[in-house]
PDB file of N, CA and C in Angstrom:
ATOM      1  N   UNK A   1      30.894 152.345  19.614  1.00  0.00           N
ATOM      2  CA  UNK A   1      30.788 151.568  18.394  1.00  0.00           C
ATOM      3  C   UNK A   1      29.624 150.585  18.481  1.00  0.00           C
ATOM      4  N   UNK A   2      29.123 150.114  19.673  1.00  0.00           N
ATOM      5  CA  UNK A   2      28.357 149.013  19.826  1.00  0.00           C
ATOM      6  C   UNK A   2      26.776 149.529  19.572  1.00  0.00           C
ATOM      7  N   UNK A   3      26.682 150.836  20.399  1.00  0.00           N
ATOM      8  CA  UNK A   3      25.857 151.794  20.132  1.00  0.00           C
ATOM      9  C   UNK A   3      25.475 151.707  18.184  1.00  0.00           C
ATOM     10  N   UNK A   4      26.486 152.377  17.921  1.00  0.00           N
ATOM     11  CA  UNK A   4      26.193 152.544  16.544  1.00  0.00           C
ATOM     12  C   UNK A   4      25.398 151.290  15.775  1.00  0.00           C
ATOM     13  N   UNK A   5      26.529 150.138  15.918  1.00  0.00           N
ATOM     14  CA  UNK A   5      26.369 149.226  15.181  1.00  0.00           C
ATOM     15  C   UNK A   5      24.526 149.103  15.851  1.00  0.00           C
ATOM     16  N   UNK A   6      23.527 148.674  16.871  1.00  0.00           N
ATOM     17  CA  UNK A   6      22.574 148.330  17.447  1.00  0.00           C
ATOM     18  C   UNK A   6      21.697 149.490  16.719  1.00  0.00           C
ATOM     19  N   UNK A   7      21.952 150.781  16.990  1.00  0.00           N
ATOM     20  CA  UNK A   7      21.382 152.146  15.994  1.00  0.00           C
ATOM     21  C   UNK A   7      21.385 151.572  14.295  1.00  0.00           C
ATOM     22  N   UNK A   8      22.362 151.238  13.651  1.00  0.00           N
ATOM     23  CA  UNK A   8      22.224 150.647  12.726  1.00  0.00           C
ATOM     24  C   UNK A   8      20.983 149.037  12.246  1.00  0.00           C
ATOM     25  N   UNK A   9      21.664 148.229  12.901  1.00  0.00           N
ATOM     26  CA  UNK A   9      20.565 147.684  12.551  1.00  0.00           C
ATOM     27  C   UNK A   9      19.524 147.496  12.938  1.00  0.00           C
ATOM     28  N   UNK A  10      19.006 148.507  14.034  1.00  0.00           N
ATOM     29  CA  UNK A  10      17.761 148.849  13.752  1.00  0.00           C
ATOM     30  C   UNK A  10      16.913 149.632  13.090  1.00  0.00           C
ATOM     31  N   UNK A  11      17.662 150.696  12.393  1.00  0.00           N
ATOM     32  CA  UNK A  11      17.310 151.460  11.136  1.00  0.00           C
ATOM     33  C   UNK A  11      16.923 150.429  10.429  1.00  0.00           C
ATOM     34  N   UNK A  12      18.001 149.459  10.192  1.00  0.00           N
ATOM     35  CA  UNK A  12      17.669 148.711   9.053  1.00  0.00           C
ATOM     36  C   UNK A  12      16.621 148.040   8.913  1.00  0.00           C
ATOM     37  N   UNK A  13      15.641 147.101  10.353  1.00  0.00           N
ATOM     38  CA  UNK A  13      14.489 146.653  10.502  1.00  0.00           C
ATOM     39  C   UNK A  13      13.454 147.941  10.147  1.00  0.00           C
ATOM     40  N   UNK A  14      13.421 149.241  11.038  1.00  0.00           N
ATOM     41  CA  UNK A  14      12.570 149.729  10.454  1.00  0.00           C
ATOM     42  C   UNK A  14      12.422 150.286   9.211  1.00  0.00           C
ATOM     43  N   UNK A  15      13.391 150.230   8.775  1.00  0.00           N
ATOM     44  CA  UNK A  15      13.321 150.335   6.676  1.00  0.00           C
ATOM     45  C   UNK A  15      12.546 149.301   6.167  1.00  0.00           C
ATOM     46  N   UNK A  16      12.958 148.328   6.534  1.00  0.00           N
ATOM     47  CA  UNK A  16      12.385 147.000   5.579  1.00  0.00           C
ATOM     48  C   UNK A  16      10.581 147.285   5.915  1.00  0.00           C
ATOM     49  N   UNK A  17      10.093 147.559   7.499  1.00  0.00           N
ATOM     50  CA  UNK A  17       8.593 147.476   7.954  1.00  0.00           C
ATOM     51  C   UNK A  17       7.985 148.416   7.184  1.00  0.00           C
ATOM     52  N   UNK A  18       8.740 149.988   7.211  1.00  0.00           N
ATOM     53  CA  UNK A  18       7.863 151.252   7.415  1.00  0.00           C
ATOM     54  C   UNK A  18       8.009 151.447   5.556  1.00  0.00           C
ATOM     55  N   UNK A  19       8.816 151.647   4.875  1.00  0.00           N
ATOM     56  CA  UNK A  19       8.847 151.835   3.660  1.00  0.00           C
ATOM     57  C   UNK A  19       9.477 151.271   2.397  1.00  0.00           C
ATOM     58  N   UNK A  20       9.218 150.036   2.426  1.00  0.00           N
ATOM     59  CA  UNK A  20       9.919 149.284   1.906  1.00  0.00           C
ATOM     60  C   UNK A  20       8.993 149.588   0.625  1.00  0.00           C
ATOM     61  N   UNK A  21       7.813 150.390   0.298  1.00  0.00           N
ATOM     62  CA  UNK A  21       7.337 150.112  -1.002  1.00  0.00           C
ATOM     63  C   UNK A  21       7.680 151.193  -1.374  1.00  0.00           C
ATOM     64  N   UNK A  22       8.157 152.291  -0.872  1.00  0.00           N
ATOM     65  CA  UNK A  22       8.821 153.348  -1.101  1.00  0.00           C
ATOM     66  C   UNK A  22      10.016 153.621  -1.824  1.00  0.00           C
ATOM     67  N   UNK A  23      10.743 153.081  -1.257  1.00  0.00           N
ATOM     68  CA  UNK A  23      12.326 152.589  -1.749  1.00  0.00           C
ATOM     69  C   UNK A  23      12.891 151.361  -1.309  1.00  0.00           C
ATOM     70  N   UNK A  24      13.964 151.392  -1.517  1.00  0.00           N
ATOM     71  CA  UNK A  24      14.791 150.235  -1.569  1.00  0.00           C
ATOM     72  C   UNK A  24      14.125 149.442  -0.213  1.00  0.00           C
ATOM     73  N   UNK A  25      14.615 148.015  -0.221  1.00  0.00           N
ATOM     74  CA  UNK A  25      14.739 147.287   0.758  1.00  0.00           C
ATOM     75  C   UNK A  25      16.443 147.168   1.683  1.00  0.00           C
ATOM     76  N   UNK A  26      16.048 146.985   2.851  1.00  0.00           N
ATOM     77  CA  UNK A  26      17.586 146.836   3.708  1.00  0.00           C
ATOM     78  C   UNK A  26      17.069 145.502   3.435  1.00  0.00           C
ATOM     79  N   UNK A  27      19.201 145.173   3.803  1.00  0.00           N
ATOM     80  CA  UNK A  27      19.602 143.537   3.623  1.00  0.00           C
ATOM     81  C   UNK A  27      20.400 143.834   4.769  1.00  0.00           C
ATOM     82  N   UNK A  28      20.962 142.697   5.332  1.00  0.00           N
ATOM     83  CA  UNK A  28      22.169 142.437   5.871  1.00  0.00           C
ATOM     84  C   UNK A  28      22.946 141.868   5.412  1.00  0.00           C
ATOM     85  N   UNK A  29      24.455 141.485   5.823  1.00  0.00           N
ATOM     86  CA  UNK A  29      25.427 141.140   5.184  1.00  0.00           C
ATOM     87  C   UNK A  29      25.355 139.852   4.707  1.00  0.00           C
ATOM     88  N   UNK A  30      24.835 139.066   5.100  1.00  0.00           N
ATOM     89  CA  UNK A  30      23.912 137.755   4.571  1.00  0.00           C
ATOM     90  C   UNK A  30      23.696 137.826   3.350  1.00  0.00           C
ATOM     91  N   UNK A  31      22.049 138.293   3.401  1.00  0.00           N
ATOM     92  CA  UNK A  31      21.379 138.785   2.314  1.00  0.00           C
ATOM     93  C   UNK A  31      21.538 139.235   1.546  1.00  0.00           C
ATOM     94  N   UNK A  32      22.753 139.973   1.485  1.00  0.00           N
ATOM     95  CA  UNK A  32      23.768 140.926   0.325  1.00  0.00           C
ATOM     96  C   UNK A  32      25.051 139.463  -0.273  1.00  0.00           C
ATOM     97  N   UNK A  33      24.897 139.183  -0.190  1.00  0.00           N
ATOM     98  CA  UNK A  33      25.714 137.824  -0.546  1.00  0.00           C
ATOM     99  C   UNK A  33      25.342 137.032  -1.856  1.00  0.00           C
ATOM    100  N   UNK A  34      24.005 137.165  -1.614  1.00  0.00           N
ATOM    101  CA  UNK A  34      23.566 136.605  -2.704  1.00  0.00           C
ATOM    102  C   UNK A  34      23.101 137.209  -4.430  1.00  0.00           C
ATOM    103  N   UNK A  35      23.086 138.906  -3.934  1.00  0.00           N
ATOM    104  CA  UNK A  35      22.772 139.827  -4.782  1.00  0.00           C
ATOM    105  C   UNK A  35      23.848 140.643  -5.960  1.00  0.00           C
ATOM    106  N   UNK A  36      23.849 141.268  -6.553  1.00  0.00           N
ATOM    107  CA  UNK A  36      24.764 141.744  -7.682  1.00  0.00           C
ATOM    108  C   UNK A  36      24.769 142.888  -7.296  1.00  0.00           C
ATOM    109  N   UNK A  37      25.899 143.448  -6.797  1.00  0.00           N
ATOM    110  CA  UNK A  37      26.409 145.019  -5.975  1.00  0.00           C
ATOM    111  C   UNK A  37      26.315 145.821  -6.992  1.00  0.00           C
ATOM    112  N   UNK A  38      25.936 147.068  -7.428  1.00  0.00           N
ATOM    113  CA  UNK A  38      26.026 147.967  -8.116  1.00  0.00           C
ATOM    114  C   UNK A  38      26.985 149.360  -7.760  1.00  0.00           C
ATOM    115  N   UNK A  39      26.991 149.404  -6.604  1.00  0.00           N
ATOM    116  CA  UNK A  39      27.980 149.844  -5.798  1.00  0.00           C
ATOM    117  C   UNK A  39      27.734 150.991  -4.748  1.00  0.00           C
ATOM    118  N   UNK A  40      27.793 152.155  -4.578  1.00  0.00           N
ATOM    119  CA  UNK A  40      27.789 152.636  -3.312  1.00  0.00           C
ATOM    120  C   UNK A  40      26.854 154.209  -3.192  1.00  0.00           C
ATOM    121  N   UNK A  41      26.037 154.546  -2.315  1.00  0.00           N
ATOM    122  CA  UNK A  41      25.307 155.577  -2.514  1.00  0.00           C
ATOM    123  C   UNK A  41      25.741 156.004  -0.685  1.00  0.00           C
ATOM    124  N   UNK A  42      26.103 157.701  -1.115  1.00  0.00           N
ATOM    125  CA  UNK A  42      25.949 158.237   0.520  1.00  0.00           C
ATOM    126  C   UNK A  42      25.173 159.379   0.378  1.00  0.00           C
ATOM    127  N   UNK A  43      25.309 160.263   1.840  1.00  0.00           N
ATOM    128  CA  UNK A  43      24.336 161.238   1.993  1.00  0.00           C
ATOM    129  C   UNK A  43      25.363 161.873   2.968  1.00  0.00           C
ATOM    130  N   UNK A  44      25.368 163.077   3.299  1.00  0.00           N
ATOM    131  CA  UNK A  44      25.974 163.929   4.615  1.00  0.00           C
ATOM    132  C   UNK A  44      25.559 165.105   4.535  1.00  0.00           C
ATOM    133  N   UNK A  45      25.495 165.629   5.815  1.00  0.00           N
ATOM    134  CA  UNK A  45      24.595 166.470   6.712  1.00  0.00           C
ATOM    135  C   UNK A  45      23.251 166.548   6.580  1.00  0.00           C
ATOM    136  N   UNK A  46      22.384 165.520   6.435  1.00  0.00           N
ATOM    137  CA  UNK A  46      21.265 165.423   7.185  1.00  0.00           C
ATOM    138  C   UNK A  46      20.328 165.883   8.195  1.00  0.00           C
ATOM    139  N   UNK A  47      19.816 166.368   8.429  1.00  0.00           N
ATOM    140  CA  UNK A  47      19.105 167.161   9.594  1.00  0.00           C
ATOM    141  C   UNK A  47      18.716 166.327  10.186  1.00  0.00           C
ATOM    142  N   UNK A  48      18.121 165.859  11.333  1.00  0.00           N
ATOM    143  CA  UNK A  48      17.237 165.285  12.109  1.00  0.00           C
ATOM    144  C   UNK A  48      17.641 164.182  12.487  1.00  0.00           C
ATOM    145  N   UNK A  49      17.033 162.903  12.452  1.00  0.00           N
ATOM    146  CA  UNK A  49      17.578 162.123  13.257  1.00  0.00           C
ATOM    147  C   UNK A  49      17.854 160.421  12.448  1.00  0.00           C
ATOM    148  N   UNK A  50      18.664 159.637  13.352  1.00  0.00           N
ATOM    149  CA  UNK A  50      18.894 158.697  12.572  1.00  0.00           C
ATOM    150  C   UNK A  50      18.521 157.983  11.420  1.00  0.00           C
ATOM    151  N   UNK A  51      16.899 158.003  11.579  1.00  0.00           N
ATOM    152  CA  UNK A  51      15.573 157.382  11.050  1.00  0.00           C
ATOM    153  C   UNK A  51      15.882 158.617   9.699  1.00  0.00           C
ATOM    154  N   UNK A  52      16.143 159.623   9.614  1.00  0.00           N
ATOM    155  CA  UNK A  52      16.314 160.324   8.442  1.00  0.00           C
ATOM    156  C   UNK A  52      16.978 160.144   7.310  1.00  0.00           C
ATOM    157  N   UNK A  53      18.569 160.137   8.246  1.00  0.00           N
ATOM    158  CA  UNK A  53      19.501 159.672   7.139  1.00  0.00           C
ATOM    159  C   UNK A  53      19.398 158.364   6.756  1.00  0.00           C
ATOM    160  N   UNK A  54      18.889 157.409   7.505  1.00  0.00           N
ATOM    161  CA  UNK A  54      18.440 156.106   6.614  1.00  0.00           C
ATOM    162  C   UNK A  54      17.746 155.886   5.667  1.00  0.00           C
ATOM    163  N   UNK A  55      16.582 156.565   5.950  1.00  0.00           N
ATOM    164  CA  UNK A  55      15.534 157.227   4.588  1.00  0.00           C
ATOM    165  C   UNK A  55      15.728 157.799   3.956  1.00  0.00           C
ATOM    166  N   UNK A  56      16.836 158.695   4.070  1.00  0.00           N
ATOM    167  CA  UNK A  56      17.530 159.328   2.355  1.00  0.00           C
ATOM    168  C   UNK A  56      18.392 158.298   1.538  1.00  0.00           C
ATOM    169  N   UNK A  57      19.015 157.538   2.849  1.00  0.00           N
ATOM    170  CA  UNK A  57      19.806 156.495   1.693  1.00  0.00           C
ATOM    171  C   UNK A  57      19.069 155.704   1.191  1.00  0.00           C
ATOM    172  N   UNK A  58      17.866 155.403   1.916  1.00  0.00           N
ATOM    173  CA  UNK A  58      17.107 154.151   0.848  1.00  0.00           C
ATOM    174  C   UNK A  58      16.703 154.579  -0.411  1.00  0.00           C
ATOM    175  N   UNK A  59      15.862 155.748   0.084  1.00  0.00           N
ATOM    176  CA  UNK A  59      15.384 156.375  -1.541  1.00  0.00           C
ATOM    177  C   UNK A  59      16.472 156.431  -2.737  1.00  0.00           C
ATOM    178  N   UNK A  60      17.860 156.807  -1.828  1.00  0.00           N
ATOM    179  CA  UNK A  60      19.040 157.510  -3.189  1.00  0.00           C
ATOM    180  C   UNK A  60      19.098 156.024  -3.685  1.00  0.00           C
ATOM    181  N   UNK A  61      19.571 154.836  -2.839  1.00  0.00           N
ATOM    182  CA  UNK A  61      19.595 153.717  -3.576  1.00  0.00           C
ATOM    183  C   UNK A  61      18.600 153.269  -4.630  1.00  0.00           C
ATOM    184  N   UNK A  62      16.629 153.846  -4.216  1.00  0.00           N
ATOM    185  CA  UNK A  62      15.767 153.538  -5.519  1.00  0.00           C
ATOM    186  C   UNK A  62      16.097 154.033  -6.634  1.00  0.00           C
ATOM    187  N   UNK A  63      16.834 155.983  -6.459  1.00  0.00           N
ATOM    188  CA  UNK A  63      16.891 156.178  -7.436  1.00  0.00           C
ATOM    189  C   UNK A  63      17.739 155.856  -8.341  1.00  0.00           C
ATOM    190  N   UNK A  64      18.720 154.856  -8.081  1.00  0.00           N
ATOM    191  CA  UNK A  64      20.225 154.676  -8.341  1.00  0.00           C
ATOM    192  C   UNK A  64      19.424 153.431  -9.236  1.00  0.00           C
ATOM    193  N   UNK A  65      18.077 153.220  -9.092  1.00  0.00           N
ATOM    194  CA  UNK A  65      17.728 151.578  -9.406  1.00  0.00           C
ATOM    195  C   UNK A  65      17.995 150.772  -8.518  1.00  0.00           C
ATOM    196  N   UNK A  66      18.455 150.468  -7.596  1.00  0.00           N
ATOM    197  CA  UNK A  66      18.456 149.424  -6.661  1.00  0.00           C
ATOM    198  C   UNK A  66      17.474 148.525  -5.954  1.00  0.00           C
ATOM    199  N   UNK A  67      17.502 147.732  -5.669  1.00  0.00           N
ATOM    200  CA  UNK A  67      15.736 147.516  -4.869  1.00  0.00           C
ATOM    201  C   UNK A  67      16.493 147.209  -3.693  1.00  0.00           C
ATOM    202  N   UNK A  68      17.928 147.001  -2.874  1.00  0.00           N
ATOM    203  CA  UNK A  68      18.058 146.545  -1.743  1.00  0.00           C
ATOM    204  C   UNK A  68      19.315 147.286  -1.689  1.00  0.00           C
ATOM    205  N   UNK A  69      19.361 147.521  -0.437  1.00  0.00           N
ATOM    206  CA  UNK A  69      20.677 148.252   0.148  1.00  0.00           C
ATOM    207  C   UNK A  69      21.313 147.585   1.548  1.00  0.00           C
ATOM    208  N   UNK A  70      22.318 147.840   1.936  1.00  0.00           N
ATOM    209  CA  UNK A  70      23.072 147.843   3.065  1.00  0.00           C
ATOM    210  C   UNK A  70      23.597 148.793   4.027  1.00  0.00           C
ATOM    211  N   UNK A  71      23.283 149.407   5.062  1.00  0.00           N
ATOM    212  CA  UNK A  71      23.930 150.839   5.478  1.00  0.00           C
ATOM    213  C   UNK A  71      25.553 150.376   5.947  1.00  0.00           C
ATOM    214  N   UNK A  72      26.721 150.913   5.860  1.00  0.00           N
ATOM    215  CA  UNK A  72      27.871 150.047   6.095  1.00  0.00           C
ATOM    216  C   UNK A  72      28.554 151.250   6.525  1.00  0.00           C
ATOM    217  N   UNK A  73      27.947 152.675   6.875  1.00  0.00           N
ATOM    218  CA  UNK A  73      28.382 153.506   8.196  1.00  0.00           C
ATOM    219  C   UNK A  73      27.139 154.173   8.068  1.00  0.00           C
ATOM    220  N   UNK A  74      27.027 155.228   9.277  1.00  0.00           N
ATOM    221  CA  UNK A  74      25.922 156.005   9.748  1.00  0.00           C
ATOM    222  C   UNK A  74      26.859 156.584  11.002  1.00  0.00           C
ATOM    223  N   UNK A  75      26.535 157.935  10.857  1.00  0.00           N
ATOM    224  CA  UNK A  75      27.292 158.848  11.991  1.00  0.00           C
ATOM    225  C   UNK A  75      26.910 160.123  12.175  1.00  0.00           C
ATOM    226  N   UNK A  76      26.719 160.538  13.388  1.00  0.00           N
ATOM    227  CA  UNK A  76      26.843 161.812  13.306  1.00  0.00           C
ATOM    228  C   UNK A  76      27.895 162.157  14.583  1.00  0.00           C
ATOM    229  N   UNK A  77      28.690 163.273  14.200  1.00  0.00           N
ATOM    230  CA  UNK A  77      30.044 163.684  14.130  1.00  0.00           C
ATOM    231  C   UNK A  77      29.719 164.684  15.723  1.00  0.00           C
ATOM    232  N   UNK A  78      30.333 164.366  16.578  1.00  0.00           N
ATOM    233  CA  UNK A  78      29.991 164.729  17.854  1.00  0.00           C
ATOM    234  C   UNK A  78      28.766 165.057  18.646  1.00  0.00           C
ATOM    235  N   UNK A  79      28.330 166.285  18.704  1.00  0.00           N
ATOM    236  CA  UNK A  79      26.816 166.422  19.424  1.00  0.00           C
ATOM    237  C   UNK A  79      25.943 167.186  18.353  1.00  0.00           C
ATOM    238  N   UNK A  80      26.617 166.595  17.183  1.00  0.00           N
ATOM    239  CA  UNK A  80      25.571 167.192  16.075  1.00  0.00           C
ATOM    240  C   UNK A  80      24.118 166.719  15.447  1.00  0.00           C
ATOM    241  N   UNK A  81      23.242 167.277  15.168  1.00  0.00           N
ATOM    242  CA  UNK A  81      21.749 166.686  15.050  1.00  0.00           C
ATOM    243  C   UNK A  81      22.183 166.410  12.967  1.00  0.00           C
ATOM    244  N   UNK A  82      23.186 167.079  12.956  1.00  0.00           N
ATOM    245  CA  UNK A  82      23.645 166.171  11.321  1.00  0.00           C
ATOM    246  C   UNK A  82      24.112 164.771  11.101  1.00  0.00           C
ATOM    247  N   UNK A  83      23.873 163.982   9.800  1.00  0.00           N
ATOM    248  CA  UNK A  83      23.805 162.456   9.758  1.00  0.00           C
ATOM    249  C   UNK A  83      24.622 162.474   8.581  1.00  0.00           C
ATOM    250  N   UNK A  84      25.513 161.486   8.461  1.00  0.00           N
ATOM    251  CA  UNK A  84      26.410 161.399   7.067  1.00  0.00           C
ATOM    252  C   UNK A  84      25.977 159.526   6.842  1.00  0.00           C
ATOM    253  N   UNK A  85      26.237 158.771   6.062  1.00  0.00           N
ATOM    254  CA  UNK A  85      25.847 157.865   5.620  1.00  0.00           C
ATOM    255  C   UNK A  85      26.631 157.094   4.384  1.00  0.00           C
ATOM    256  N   UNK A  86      26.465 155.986   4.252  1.00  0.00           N
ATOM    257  CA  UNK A  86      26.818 154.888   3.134  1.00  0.00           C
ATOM    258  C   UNK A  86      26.759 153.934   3.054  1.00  0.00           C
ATOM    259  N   UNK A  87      25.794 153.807   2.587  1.00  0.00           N
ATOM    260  CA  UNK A  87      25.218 152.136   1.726  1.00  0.00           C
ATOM    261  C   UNK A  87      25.753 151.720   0.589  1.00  0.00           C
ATOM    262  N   UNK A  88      25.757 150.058   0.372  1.00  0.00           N
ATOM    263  CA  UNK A  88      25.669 149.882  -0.506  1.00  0.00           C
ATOM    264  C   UNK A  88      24.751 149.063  -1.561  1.00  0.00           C
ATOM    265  N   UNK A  89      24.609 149.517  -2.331  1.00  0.00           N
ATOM    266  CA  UNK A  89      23.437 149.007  -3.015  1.00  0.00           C
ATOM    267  C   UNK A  89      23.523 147.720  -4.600  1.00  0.00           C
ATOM    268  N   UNK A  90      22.499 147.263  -3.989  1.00  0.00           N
ATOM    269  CA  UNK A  90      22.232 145.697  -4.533  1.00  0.00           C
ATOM    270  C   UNK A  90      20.889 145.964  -6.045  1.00  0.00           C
ATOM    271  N   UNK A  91      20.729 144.678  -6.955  1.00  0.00           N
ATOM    272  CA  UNK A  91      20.150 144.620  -7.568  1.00  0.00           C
ATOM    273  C   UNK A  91      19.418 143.053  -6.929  1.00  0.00           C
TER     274      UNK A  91
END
């Protein structure tokens, strides 16, 4: 779990650096505090690697309209190179 959670928010730093003009921005639970939830965008089976399924959820959140998201799971399901996901997304 500790794993995950550290895998997580570091997706989330490199979202905000690498493509933030792309799609959405990551927040943390902080930062989401202050914003108006629109509510929830996922993704599952993903190919490749962590950095993937984070980048599909950001985009699904642009297209949802969002400009900021939260990832609030990220997994892949034993020794699989598939990624399932769920954010939630902010205005």
């Amino acid at each position: 779990m500790k794993k995950q959670l550290a895998a997580i928010a570091a997706v989330a730093l490199l979202a905000t650096s690498s493509f933030s003009a792309l799609a959405a921005s990551a927040v943390d639970a902080d930062e989401a505090q202050g914003l108006q939830a629109m509510g929830t965008v996922s993704v599952s089976s993903v190919g490749g690697s962590l950095d993937d399924a984070a980048r599909q959820l950001a985009n699904k959140a642009k297209a949802q309209g969002a400009d900021h998201y939260r990832i609030i799971g990220l997994d892949s399901p034993g020794d699989s190179s598939r990624w399932s996901g769920t954010a939630e997304i902010y205005r």
